[in-house]
N, C-alpha and C. Protein backbone atom coordinates (compact mmCIF):
# COMPACT_ATOMS: atom_id res chain seq x y z
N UNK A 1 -4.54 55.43 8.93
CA UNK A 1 -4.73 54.03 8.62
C UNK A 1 -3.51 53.54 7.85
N UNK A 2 -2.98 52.18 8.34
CA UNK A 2 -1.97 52.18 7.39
C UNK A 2 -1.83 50.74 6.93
N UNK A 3 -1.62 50.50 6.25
CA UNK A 3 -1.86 49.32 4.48
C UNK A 3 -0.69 48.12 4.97
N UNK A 4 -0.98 46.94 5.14
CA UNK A 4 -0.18 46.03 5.00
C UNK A 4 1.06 45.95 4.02
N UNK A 5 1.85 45.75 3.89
CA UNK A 5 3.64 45.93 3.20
C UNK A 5 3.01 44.30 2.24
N UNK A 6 2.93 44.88 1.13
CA UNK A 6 2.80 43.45 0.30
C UNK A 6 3.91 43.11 -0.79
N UNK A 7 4.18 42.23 -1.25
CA UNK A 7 5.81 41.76 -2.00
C UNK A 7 4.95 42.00 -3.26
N UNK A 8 5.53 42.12 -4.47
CA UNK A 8 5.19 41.85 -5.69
C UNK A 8 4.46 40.61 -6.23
N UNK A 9 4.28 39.84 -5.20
CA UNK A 9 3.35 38.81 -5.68
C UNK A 9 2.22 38.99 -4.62
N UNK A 10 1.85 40.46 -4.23
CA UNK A 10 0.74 40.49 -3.92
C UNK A 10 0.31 39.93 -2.11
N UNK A 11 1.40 39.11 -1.79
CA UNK A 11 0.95 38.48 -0.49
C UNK A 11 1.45 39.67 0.55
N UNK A 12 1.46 39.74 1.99
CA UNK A 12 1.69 40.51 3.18
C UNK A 12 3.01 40.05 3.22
N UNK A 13 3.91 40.83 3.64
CA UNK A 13 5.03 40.58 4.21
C UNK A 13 5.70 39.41 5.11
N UNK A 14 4.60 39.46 5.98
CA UNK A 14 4.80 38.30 6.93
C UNK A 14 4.38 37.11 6.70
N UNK A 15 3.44 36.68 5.25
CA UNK A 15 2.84 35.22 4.46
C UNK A 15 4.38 35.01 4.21
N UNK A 16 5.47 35.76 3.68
CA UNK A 16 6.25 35.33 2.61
C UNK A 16 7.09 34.07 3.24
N UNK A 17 7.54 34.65 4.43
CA UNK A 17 8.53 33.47 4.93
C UNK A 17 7.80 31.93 4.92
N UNK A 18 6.51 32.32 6.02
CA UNK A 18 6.16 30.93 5.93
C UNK A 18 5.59 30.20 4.17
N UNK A 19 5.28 30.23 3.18
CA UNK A 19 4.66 30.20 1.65
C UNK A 19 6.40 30.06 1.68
N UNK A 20 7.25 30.61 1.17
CA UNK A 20 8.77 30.28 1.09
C UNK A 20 9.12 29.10 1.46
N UNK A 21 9.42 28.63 2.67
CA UNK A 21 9.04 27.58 3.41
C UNK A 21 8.52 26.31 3.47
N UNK A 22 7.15 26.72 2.89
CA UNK A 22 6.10 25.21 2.67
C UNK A 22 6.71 24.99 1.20
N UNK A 23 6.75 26.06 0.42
CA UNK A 23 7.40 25.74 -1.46
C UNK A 23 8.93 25.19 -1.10
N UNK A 24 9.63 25.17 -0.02
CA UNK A 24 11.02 24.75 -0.21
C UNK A 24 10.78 22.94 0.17
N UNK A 25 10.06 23.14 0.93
CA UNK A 25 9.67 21.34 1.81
C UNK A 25 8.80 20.29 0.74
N UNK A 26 9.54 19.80 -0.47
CA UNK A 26 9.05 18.59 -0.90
C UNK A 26 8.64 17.37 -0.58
N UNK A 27 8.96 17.59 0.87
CA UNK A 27 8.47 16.13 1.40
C UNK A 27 7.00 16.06 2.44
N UNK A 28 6.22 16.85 2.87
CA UNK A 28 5.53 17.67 2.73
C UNK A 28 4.35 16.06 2.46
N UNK A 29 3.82 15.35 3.35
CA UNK A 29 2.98 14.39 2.94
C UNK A 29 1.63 14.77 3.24
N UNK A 30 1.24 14.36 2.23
CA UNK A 30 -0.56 14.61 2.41
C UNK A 30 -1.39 12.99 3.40
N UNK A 31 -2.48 13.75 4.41
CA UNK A 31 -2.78 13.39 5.40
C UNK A 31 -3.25 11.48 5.09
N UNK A 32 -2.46 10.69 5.86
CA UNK A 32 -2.55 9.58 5.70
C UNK A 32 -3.76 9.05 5.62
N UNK A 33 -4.75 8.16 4.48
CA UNK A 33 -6.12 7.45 5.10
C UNK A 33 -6.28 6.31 5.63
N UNK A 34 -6.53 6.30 6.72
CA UNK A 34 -6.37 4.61 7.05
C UNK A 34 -7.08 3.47 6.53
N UNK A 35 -8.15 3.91 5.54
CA UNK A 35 -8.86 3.06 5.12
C UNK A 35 -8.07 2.78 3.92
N UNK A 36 -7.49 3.73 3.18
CA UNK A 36 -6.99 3.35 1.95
C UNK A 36 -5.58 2.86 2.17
N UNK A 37 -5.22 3.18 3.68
CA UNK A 37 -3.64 2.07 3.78
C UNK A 37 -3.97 0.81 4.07
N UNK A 38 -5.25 0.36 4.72
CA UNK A 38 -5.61 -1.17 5.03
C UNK A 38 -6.41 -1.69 3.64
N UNK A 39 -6.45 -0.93 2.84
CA UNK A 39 -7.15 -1.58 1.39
C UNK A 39 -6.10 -2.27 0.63
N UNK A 40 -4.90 -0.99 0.83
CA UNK A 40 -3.83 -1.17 -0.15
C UNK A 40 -2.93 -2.30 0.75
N UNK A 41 -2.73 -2.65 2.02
CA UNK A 41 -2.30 -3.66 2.21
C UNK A 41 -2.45 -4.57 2.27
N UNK A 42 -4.23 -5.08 2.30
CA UNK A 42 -4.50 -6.36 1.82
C UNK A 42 -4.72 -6.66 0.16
N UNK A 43 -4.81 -5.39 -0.29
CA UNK A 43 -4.35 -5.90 -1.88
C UNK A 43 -3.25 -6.31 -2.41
N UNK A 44 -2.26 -5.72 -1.56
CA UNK A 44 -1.28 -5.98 -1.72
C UNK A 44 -0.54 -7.21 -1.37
N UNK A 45 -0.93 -7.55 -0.12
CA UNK A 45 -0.58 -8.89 0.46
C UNK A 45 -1.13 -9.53 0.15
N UNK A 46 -2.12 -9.52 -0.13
CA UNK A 46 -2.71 -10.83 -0.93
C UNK A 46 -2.66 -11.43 -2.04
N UNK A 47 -2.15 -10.58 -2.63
CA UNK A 47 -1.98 -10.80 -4.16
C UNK A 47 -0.46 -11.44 -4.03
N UNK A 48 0.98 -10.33 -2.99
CA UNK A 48 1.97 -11.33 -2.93
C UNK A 48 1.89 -12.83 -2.37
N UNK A 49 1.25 -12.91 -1.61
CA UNK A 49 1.23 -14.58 -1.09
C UNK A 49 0.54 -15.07 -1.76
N UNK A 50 -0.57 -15.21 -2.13
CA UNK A 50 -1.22 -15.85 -3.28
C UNK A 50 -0.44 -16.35 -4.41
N UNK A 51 0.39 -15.37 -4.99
CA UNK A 51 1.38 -15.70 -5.99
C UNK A 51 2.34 -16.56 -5.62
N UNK A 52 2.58 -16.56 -4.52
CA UNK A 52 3.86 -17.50 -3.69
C UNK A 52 3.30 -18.48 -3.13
N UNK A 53 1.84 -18.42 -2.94
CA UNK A 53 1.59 -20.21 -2.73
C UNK A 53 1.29 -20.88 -3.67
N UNK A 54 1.09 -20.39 -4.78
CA UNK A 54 0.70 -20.90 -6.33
C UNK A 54 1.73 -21.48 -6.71
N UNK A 55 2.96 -20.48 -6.61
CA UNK A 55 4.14 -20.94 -6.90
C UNK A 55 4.52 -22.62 -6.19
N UNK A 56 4.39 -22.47 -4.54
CA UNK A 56 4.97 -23.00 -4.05
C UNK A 56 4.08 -24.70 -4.66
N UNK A 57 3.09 -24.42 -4.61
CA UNK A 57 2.15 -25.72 -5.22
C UNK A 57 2.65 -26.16 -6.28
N UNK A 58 2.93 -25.01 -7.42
CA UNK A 58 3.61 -25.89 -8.66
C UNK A 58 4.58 -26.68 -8.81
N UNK A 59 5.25 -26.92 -7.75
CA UNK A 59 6.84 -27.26 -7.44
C UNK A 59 6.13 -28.87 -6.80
N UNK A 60 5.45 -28.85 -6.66
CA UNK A 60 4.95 -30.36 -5.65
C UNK A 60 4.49 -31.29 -6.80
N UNK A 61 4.36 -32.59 -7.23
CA UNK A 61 3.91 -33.34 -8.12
C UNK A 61 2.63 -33.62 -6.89
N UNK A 62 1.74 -34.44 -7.81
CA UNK A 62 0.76 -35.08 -7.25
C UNK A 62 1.15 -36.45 -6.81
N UNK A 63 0.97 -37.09 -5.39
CA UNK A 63 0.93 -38.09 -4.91
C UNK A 63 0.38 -39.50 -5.78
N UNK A 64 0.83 -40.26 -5.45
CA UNK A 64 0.49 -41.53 -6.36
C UNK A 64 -0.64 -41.97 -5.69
N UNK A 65 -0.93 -42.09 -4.25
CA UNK A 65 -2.08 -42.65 -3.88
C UNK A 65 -3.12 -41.64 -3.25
N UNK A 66 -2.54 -40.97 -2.50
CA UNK A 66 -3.37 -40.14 -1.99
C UNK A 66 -4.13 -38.94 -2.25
N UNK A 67 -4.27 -38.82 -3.78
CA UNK A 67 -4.73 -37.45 -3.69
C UNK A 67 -5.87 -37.36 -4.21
N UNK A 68 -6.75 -35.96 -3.83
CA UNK A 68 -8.09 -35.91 -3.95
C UNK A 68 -9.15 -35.87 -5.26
N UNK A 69 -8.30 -35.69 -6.07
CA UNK A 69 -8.90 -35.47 -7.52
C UNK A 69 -9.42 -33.64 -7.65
N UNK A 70 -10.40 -33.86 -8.52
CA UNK A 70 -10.49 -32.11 -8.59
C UNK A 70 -11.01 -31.67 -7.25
N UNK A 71 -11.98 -32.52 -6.61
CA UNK A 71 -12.22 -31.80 -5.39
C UNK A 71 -11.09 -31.21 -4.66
N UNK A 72 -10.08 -31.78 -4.21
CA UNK A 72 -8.32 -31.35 -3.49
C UNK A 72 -8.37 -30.19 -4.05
N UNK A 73 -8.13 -30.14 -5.81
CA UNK A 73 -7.52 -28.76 -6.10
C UNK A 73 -8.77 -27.69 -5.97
N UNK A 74 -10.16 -27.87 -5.91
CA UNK A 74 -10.60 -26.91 -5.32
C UNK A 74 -11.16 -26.33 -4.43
N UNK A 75 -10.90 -27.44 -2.88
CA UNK A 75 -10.29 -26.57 -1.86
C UNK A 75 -8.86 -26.39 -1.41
N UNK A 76 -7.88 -26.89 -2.27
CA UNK A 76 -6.71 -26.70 -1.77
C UNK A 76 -6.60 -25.25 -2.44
N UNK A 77 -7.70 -24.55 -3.42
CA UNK A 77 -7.40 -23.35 -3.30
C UNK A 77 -8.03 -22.47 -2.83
N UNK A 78 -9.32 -22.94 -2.25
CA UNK A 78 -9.45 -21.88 -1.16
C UNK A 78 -8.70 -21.78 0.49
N UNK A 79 -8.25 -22.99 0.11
CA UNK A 79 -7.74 -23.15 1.18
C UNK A 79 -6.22 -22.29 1.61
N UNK A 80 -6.00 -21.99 0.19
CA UNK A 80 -4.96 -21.23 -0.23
C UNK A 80 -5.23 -19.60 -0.04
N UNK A 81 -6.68 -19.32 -0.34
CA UNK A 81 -6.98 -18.05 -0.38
C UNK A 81 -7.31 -17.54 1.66
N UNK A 82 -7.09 -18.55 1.76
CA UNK A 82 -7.78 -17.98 2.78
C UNK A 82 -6.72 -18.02 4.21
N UNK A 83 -5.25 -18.55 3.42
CA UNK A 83 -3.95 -18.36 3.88
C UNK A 83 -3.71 -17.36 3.64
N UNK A 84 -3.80 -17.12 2.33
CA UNK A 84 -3.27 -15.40 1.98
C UNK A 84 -3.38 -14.72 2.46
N UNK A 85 -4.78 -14.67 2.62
CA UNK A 85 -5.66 -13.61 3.90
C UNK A 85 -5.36 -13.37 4.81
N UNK A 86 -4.77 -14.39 5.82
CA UNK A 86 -4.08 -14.56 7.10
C UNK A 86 -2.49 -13.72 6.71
N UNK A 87 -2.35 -14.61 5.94
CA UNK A 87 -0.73 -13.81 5.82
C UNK A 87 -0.60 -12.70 6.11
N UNK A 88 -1.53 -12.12 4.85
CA UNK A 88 -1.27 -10.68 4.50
C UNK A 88 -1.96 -9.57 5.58
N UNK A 89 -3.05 -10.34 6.87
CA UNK A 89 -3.06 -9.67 7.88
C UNK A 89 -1.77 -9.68 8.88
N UNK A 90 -1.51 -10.71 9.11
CA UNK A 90 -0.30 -10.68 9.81
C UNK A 90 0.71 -9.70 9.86
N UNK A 91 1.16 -9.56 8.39
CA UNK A 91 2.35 -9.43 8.19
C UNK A 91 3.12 -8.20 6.93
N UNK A 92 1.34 -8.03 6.07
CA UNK A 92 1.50 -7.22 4.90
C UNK A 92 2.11 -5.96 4.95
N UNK A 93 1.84 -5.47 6.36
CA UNK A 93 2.10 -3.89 6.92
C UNK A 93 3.62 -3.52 7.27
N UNK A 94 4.18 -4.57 7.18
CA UNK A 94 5.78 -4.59 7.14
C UNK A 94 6.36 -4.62 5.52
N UNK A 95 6.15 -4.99 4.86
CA UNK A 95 6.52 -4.38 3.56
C UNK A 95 6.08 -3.69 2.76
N UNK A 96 4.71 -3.46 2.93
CA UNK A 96 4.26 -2.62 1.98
C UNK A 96 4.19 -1.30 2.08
N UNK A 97 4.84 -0.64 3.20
CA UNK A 97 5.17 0.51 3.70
C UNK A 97 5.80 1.51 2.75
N UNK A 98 7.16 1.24 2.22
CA UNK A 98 7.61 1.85 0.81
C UNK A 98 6.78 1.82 -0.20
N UNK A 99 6.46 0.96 -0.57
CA UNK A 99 5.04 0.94 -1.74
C UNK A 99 3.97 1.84 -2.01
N UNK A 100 3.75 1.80 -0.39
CA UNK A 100 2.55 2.95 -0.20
C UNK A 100 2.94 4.51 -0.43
N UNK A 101 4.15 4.41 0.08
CA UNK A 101 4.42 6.00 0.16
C UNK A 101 4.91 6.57 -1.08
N UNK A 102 5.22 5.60 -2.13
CA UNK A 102 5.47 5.84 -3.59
C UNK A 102 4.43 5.81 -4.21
N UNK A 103 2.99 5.15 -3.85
CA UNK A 103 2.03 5.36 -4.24
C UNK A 103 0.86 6.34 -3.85
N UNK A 104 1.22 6.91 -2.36
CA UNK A 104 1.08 8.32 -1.95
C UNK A 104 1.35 9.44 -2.60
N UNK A 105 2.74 9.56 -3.12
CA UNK A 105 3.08 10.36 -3.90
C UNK A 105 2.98 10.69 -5.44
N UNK A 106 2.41 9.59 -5.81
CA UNK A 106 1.55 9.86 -7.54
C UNK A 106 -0.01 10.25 -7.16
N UNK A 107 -0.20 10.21 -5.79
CA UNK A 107 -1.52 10.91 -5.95
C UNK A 107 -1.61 12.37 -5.91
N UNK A 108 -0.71 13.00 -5.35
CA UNK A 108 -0.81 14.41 -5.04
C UNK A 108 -0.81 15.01 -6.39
């Protein structure tokens, strides 16, 4: 009968290369979730456009004749939210790509 060849750390001979290998490869990503990449991109997008139509509103004065009173400003902000929404389906998955994968990597 004869005994597997084991290294000083105990593993088989033939573990070492591949364990060598996986410890040399830092980049090495843990398995993507798709639920938590479509969470994180509408949190993400939404929160950037939201901020940028807020913005873009503050920059506008109010009309002298035409405008709605508080009712306007509160659907001009859902009306706002629900741009965001759109946006950030559209379009969120094109930038938030780096984001994610820096935020991939504080999870491991």
């Amino acid at each position: 009968m004869t005994m597997p060849v084991t290294s000083a750390g105990g593993l088989q001979a033939n573990q070492t290369p591949f364990i060598a290998q996986r410890l040399r490869e830092p980049t090495a990503k843990p398995p993507a979730d798709p639920a938590l990449r479509e969470a994180f991109d509408d949190f993400v997008g939404e929160t950037f456009y939201s901020q940028m139509l807020a913005s873009m509103r503050k920059t506008q004065g109010k009309p002298a004749y035409f405008h709605g009173g508080r009712a306007e400003e509160i659907f001009q902000g859902q009306f706002d939210q629900i741009l965001a929404e759109r946006l950030s389906d559209a379009s969120a998955s094109q930038f938030t790509g780096p984001m994610f994968e820096l935020f991939n990597l504080q999870r491991r």
